[in-house]
Structure formats: structure tokens, C-alpha cells
Protein backbone atom coordinates (compact mmCIF):
# COMPACT_ATOMS: atom_id res chain seq x y z
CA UNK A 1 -42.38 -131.51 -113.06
CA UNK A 2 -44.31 -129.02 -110.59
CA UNK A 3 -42.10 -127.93 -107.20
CA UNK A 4 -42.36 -129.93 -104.51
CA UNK A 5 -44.76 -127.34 -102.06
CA UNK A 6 -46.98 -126.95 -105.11
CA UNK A 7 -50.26 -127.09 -103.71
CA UNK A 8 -49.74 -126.32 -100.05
CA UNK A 9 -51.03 -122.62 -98.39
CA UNK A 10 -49.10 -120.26 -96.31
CA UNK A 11 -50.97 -117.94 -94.64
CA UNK A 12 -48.21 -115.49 -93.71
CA UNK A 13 -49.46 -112.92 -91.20
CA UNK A 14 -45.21 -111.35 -91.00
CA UNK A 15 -43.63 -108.56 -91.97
CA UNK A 16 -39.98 -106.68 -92.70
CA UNK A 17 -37.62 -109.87 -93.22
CA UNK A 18 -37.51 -113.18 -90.92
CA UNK A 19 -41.29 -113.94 -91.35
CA UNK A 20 -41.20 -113.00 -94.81
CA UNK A 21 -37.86 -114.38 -96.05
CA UNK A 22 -39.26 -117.99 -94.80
CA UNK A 23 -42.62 -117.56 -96.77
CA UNK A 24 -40.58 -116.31 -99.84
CA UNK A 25 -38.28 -119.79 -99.57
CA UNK A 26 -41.27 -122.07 -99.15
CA UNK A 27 -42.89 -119.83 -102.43
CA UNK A 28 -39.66 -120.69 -104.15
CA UNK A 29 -40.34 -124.41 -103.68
CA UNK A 30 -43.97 -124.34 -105.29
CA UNK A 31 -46.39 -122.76 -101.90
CA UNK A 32 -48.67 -120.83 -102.28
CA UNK A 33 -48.65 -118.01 -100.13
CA UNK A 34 -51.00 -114.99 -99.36
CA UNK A 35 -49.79 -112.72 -97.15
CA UNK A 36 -52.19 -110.98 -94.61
CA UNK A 37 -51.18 -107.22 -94.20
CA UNK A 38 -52.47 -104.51 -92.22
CA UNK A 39 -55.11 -102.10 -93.84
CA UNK A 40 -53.98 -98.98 -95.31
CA UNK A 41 -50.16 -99.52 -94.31
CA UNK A 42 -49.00 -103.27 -95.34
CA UNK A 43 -45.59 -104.69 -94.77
CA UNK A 44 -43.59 -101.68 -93.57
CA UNK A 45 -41.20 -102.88 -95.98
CA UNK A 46 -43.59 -101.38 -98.56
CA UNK A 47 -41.88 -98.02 -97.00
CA UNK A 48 -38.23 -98.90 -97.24
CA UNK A 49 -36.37 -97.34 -100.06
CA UNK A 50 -35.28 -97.45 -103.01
CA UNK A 51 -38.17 -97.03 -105.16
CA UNK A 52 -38.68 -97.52 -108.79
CA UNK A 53 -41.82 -96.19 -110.07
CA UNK A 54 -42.99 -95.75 -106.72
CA UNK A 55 -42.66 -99.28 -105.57
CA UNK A 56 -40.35 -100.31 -102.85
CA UNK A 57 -37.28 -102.75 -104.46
CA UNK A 58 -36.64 -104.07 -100.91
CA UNK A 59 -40.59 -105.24 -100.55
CA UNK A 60 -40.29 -106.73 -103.98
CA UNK A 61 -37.31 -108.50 -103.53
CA UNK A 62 -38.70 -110.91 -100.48
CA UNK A 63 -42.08 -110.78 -101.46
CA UNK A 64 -42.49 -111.36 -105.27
CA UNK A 65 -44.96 -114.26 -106.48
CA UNK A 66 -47.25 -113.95 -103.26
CA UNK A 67 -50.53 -112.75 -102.88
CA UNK A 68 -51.98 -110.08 -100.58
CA UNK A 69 -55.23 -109.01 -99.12
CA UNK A 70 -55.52 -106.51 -96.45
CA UNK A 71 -57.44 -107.49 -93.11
CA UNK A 72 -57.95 -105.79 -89.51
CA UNK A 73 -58.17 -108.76 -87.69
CA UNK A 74 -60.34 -106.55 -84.72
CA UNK A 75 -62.99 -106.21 -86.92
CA UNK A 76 -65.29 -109.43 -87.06
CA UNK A 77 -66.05 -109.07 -90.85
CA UNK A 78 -62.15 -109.42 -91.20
CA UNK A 79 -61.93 -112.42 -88.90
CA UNK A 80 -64.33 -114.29 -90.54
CA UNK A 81 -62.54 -114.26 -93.82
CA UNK A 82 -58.97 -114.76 -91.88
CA UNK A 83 -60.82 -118.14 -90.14
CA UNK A 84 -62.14 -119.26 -93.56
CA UNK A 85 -58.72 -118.82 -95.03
CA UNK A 86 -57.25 -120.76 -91.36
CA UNK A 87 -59.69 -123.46 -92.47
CA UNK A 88 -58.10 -124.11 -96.04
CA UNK A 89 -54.47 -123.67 -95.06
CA UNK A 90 -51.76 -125.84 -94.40
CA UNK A 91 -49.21 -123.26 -92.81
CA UNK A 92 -49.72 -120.34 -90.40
CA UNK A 93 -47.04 -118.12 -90.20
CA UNK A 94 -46.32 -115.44 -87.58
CA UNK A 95 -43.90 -113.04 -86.32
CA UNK A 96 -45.33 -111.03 -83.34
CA UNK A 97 -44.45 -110.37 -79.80
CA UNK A 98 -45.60 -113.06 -77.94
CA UNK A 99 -49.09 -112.85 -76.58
CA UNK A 100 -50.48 -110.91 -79.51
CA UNK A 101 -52.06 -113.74 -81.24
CA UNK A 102 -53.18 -115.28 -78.16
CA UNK A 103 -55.43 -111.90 -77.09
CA UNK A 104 -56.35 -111.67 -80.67
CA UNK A 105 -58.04 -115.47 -79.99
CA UNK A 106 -55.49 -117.12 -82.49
CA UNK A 107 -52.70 -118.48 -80.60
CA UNK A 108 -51.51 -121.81 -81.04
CA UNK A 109 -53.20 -123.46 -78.63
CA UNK A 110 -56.76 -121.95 -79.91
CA UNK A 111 -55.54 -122.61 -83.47
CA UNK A 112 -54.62 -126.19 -82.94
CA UNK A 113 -58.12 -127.25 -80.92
CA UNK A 114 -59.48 -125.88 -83.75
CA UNK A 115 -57.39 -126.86 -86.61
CA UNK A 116 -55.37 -129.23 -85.77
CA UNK A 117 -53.79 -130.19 -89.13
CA UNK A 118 -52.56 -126.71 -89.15
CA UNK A 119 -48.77 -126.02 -88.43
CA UNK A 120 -48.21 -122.79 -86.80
CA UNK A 121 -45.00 -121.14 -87.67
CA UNK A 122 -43.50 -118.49 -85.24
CA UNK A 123 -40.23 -116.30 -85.44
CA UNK A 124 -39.45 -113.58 -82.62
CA UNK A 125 -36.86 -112.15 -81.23
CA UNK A 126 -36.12 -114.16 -78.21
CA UNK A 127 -38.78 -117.15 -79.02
CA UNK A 128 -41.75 -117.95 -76.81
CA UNK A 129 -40.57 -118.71 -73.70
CA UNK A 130 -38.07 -117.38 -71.23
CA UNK A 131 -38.01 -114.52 -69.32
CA UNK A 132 -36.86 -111.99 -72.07
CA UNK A 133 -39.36 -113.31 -74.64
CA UNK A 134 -41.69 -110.46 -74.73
CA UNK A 135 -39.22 -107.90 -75.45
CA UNK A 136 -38.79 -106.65 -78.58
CA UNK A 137 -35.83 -107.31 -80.86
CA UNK A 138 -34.23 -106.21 -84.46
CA UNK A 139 -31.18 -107.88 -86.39
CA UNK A 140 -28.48 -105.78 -84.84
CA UNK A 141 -30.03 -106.21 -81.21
CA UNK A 142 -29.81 -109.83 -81.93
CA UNK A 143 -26.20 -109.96 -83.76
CA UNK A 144 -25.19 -107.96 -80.68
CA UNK A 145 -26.23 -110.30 -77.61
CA UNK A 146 -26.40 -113.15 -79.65
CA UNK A 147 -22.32 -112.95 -79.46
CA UNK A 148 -22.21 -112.36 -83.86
CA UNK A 149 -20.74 -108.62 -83.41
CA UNK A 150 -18.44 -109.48 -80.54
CA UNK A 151 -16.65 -111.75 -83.04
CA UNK A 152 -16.90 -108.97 -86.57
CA UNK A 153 -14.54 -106.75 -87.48
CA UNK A 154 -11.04 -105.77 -87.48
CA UNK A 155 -8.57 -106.76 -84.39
CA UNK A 156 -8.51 -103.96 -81.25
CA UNK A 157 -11.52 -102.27 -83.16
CA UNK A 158 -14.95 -101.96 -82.39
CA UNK A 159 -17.09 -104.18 -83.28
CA UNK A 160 -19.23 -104.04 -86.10
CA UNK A 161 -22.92 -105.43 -87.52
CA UNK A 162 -22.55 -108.11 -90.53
CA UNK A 163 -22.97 -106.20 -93.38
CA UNK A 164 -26.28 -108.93 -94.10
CA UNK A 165 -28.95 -109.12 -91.87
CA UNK A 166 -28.15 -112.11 -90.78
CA UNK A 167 -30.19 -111.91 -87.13
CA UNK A 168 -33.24 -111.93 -89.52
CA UNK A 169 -32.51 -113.91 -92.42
CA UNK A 170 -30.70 -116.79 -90.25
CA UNK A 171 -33.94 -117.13 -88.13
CA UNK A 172 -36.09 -116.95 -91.36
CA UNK A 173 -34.03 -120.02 -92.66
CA UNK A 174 -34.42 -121.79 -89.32
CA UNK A 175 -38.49 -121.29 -89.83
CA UNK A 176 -38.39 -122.75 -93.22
CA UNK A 177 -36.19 -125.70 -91.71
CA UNK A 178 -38.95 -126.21 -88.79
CA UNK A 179 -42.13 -125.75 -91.06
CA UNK A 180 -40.52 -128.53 -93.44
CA UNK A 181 -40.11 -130.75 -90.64
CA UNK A 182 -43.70 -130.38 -89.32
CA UNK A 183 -45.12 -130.76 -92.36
CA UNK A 184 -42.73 -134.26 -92.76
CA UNK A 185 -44.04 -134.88 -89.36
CA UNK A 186 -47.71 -134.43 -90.19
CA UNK A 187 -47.81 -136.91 -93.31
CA UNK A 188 -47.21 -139.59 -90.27
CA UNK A 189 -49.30 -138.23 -88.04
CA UNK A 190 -51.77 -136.03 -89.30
CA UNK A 191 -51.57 -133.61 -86.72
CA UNK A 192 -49.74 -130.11 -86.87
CA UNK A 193 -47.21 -128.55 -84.82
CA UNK A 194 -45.91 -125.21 -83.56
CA UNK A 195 -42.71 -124.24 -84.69
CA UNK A 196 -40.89 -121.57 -82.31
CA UNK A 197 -37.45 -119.85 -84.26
CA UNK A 198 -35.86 -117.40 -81.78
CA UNK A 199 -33.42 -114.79 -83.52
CA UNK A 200 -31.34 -115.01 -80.89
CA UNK A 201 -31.29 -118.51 -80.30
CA UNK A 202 -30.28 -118.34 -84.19
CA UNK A 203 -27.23 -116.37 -83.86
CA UNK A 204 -26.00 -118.64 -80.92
CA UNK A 205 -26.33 -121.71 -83.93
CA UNK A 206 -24.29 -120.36 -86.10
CA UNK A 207 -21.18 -119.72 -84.13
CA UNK A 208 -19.56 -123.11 -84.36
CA UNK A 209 -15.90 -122.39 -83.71
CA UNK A 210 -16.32 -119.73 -81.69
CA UNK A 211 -18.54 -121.82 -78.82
CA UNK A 212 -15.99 -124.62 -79.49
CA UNK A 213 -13.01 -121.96 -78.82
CA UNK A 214 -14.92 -120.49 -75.33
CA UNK A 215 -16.27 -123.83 -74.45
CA UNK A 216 -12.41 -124.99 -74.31
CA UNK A 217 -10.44 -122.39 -73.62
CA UNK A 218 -13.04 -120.56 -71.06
CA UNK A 219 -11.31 -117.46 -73.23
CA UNK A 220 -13.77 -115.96 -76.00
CA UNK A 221 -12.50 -114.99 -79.03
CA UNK A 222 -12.63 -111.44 -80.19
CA UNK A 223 -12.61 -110.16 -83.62
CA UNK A 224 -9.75 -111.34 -86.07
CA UNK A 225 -10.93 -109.50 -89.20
CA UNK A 226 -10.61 -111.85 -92.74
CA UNK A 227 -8.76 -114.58 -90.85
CA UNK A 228 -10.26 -117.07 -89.63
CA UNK A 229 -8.87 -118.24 -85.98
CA UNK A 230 -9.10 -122.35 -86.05
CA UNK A 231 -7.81 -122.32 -89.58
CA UNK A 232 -4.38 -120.93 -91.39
CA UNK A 233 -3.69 -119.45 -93.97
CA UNK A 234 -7.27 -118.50 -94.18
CA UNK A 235 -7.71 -115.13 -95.02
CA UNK A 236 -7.26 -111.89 -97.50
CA UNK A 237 -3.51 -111.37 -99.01
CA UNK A 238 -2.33 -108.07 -100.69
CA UNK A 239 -1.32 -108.52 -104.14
CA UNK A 240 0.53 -105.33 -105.95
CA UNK A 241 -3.42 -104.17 -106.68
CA UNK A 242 -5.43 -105.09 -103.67
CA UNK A 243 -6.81 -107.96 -101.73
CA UNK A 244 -7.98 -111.46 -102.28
CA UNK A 245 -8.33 -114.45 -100.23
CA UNK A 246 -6.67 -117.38 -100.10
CA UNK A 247 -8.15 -120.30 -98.15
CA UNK A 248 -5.57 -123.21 -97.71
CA UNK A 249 -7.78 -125.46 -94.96
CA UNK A 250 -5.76 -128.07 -94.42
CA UNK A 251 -2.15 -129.46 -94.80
CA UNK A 252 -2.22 -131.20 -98.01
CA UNK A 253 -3.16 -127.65 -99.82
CA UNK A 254 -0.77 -125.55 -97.59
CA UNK A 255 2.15 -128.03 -99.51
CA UNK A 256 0.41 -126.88 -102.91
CA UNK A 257 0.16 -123.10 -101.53
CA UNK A 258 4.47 -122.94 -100.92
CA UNK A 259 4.96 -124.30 -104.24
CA UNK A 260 2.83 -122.34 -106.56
CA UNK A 261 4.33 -119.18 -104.32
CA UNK A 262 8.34 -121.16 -104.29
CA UNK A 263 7.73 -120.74 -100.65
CA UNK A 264 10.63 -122.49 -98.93
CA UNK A 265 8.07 -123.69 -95.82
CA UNK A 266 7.44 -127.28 -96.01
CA UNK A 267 8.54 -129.13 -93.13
CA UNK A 268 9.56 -126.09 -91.39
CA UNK A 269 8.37 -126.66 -87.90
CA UNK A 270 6.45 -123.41 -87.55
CA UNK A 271 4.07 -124.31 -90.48
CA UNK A 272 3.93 -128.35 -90.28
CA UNK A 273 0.39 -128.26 -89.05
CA UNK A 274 -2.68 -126.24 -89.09
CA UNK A 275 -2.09 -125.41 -85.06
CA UNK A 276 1.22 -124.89 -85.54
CA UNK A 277 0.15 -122.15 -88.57
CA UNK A 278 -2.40 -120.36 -86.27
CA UNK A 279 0.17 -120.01 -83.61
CA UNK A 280 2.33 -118.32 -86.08
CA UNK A 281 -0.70 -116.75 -88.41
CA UNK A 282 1.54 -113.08 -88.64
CA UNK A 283 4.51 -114.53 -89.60
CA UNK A 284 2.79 -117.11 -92.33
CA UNK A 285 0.93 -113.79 -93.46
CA UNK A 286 3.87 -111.79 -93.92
CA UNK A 287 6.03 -114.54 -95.55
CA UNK A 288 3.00 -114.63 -98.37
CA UNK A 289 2.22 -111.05 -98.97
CA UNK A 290 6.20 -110.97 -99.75
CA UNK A 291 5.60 -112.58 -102.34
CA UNK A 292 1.78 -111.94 -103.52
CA UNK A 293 2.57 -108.28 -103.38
CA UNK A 294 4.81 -108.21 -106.64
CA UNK A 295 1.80 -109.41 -109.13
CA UNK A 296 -2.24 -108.68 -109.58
CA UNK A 297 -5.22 -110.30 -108.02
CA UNK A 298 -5.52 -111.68 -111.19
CA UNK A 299 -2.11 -113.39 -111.63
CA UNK A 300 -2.61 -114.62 -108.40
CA UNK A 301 -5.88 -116.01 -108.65
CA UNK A 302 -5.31 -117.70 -112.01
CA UNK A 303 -2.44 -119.28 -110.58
CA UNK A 304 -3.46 -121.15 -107.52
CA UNK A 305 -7.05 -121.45 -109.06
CA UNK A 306 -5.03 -123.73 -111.91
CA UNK A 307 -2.66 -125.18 -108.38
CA UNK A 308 -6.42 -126.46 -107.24
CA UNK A 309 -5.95 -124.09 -103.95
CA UNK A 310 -9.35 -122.31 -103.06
CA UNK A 311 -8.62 -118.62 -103.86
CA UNK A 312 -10.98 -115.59 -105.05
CA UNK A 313 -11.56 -111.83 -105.83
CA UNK A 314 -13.66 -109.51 -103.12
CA UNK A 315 -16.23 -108.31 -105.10
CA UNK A 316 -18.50 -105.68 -104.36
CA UNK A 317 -22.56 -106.46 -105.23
CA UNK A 318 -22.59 -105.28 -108.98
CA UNK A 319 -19.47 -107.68 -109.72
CA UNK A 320 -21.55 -110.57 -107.91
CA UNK A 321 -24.27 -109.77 -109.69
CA UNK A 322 -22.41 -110.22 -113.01
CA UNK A 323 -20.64 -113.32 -111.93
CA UNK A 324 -20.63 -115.97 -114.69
CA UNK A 325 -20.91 -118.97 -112.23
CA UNK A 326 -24.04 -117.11 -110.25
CA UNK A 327 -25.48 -116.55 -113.57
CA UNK A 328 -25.24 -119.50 -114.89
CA UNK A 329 -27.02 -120.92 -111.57
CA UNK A 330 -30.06 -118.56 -112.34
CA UNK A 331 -29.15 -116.58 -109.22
CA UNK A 332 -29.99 -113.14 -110.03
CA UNK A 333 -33.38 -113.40 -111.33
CA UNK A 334 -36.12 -110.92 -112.92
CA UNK A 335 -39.22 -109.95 -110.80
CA UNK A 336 -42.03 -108.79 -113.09
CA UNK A 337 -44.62 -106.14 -112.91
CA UNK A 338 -48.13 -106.72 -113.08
CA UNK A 339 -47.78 -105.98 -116.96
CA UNK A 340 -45.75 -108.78 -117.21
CA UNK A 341 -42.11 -106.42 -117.88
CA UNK A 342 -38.47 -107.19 -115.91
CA UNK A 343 -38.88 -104.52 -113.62
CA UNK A 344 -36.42 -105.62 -110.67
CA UNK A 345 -33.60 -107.50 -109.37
CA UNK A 346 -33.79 -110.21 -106.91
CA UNK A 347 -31.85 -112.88 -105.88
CA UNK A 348 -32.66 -116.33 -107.38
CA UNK A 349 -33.27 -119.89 -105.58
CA UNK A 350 -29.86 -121.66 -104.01
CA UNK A 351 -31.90 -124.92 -103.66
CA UNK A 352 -31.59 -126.74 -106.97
CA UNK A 353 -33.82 -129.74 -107.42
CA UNK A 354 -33.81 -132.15 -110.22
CA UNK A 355 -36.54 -132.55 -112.09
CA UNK A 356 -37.64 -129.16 -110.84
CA UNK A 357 -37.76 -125.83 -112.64
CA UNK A 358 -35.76 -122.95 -111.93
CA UNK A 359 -37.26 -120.27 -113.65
CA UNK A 360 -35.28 -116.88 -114.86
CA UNK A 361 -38.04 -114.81 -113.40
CA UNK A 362 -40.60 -114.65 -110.40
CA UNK A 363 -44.03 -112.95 -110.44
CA UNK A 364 -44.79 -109.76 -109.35
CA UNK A 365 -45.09 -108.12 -105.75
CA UNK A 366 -48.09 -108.03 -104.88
CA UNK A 367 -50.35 -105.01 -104.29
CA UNK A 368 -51.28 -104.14 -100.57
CA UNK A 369 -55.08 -106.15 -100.84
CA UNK A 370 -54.31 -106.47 -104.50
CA UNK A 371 -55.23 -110.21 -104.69
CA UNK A 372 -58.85 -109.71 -102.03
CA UNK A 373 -60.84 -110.88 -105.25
CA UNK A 374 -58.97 -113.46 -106.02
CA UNK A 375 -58.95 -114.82 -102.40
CA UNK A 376 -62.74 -114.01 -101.80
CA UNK A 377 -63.76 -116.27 -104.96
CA UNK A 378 -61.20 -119.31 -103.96
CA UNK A 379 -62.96 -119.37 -100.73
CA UNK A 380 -66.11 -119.21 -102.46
CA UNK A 381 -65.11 -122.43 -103.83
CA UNK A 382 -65.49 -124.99 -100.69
């Protein structure tokens, strides 16, 4: 069975992460994409370390299986090849300042009279309108006033950028949402759409209790480390060789949680409900570390795995990365060289579709303009 984007064109004019971490999903699901980079320089991720053989791991990780030529888009040779590949794509994908594609003559509104089929996909730091939307933006500017920071890190502590960047890679999913959508959309219709992803519109969707804490309490919350602060116990627990989490969400599994640990606590008052358990979070903590602290992670986490009580090990990247349940999802997957050979690490496709395959490895990164032959002759082809 062939993915369901097989067939469809991205033309994918962004670089670093959000832009390309959409184009990379949509190439997961079968699109074709050829990524449009700047002469002599490319994606600056083709800069970011480390290197193996020379070759950035970073660039290959979000940008294996697509194609690349190189094209100055102020020189009218190049823009006649860039409107010739406009005419024979599906997908336009951008991440620019807004205003740069409209003085380069390709904004959406020029793109659309033109080709109107076309959807025009556009991630920025603070989208395309408002009065802050030409300014420029990275993840931690976003995960900063976008209220993500305010809410990371340990209690009465600074706080502290999510180890992820999330300000990019949250908006990047968000663009892959929206392009799917418009193309939905356009089997009705015929007609494309523009698709605007702010970054920090993005970090603002994904703080669902904490705009339903300030929203009803006028009070926002402020960082509570592991725990989480609408839900108890929900957080790490030392055991005699470290931490691991337990995550006991609701009251049903809190009974299950006192009796694997001989807890005396059901029906006490303090810990009847899961308000009443966030009120007294400290106490409920202590009470369980008592306890946790005079066995191993492992004891533990055999024990209320086999009590059905959501509990796991913090592992660090290399552990994750040797997981038996990621592996056996194909989630760590091999990008090739252009010689065919394993020659990096990336991190496989969560969206698993039946009747779709799921291959172990993903095609190489391309070459800055390594693919202009290739794209020259499938123009050639109209």
C-alpha cells in the first residue's frame, strides 16, 4: 500500500526546525518534498554540530528523504525555475519574516491569483498579523512570552527552557495539522488556502491546565517541578536508588497505589479525592517516599507496573533509544548515505497507519543543490 501523501509536492522554501520539521512529517506520510535552499550556504542547520564525516547529524535528522536544489530567488534565471516548480506543486511552504515573500513577488495573495490550487503554508514567530508580527523570534523567545518557561522548572527557582524545542517543533506540528486540513478542504473545493502557524500562538495551545488554573483563579501558576498541579500523586518518588514517577490520575488507581505500598490512606479525608490530594500534595509525597525509599526503581516499578498503576524509569536519551517498546514501534530509525550505508540516527514516524509501511530506514539528506538534475529533467517533463 503506498502512504497516503504519495504523490503530492512540497515545495519547502524553510529552514532550522518549524518549517522543516512540518515538511519532514508530511515526507513521512508519502510527499514529496524538495527543499529550496540558499546558494552556497543552505539550511543553516547544515552548520550545526555534530558532524560525522563532515555532515551535520542535526540537518540529517529533519531533513532525510527530501530533495534539494539551490536557488537565489533575485536572480530571474532562478525565479523562473522556482515558478515552474510553483506551477507543479501542491504545497508551498514558508518560514520568513513577514513581508519577505511579498517584496520578493510571491506572497500569498500573488501566489494564489496565480495558482490558486496551491496551499501556502506559513510558520513565524508571532504569525502574520498583529502588531509584533514582524519581529523576529527563536524557540526560547517564544517558550519565554508564550508563558511555557514561567511554568518549567523547580519551585522558588528560576525558570528554565524545555529541554526540547518545543517553540519550534509545536508550531511545526500545528503547520502539518493546517496544511492537512487545506488540502481536505481543497478536494471540496478546489481552491487552496493560506495556512498562518504562529510560534507563539503555539505555546499559548498547549498550556491547558495552566490557562484553566489563571482563567479561574486570576492567580497563575508558577513552576512545580515533576508534579503536576491539577493532578495528585503525579510526579517523581525517591526509591533507595533514585527517582521514578508514579502517575496515579484519578481515585480508583490512588486505592490500587495504598495497597501495593500497604499505605493505610483510603478513606482518610486528606486523600479521598484528587482536590483533596493536591491540597495536601507534600504530605501525600512524604507518606510515599517513606516507603518507596527502602527498595530500587526497579522493585518499584515491577510492582505497581504488575498493580496496573502507570509508573516508569527517567531515562536519559541512550536508554530511550534502546527501549524495547520504542523499538519495537520502529522509532529510532536508520538514515542512509548516498551509498546506501546506516550512517545516522533519527527518530522514526509516531503516526502508524494500517495498511501503510513503516520502514526501518529513511533516505539520505540531501546535498545542498544535490538533486538540481533531477528537478531540472522532472520539469522537463510537462
Amino acid at each position: 500500500m503506498a502512504l497516503p501523501l504519495a504523490g503530492l509536492t512540497i515545495l519547502d522554501l524553510t529552514h532550522v526546525l518549524a518549517g522543516p520539521y512540518c515538511s519532514m512529517t508530511l515526507a513521512d506520510m508519502g510527499a514529496t518534498v524538495i527543499k529550496v535552499e540558499r546558494p552556497g550556504i543552505g539550511d543553516d542547520t547544515r552548520a550545526f554540530p555534530p558532524f560525522k564525516d563532515g555532515k551535520s547529524a542535526y540537518f540529517a535528522a529533519i531533513n532525510h528523504g527530501k530533495k534539494s536544489i539551490a536557488l537565489d530567488l533575485k536572480a530571474d534565471e532562478d525565479r523562473a525555475v522556482f515558478e515552474a516548480l510553483l506551477a507543479r506543486s501542491d504545497v508551498v511552504l514558508e518560514n520568513y519574516r513577514p513581508g519577505v515573500m511579498e517584496r520578493m513577488g510571491y506572497g500569498w495573495e500573488d501566489l494564489h491569483a496565480q495558482f490558486p490550487a496551491l496551499i501556502y503554508g506559513a510558520v513565524s514567530g508571532f504569525g502574520h498579523t498583529g502588531p509584533d508580527s514582524k519581529r523576529p523570534a527563536y524557540d526560547m523567545v517564544v517558550q519565554a512570552r508564550g508563558g511555557v518557561m514561567s511554568i518549567t522548572g523547580e519551585k522558588d527557582r528560576d525558570p528554565v527552557r524545555v529541554g526540547a524545542s518545543i517553540g519550534d517543533i509545536v508550531a511545526g506540528m500545528f503547520l502539518a495539522q493546517g496544511i492537512l486540513a487545506a488540502l481536505y478542504d481543497r478536494e471540496t473545493t478546489g481552491k487552496g488556502r493560506k495556512v498562518d502557524v504562529a510560534m507563539l500562538d503555539s505555546q499559548l495551545a498547549i498550556l491547558e491546565h495552566a490557562v484553566a488554573i489563571t482563567s479561574v483563579t486570576g492567580k497563575a501558576p508558577a513552576p512545580s517541578g515533576a508534579r503536576h498541579p491539577s493532578i495528585t500523586p503525579f510526579e517523581t518518588f525517591h526509591a533507595s536508588d533514585g527517582l521514578f514517577v508514579i502517575a496515579a490520575g484519578n481515585d480508583k488507581l490512588f486505592e490500587k497505589l495504598c495497597i501495593a505500598l500497604n499505605l493505610p490512606l483510603v478513606g482518610d479525608e486528606r486523600f479521598a479525592t484528587n482536590p483533596a490530594r493536591c491540597e495536601n500534595a507534600r504530605l501525600l509525597k512524604r507518606l510515599i517516599e517513606a516507603v518507596t525509599i527502602d527498595n530500587t526503581r526497579a522493585f518499584w516499578i515491577a510492582k505497581l507496573t504488575a498493580a496496573g498503576i502507570p509508573t516508569g524509569p527517567i531515562q536519559t536519551v541512550d536508554q530511550v533509544m534502546k527501549d524495547q517498546q520504542i523499538l519495537a514501534r520502529n522509532m529510532v530509525v536508520d538514515v542512509l548515505d548516498k551509498n546506501g550505508r546506516a550512517a545516522y540516527k533519527a527518530a522514526g514516524n509516531p503516526i502508524k497507519l494500517s495498511d501503510a509501511p513503516d520502514p526501518t530506514t529513511r533516505g539520505p539528506a540531501p546535498e545542498l543543490d544535490g538533486n538540481r538534475g533531477e528537478i531540472l529533467r522532472w520539469l522537463g517533463e510537462e
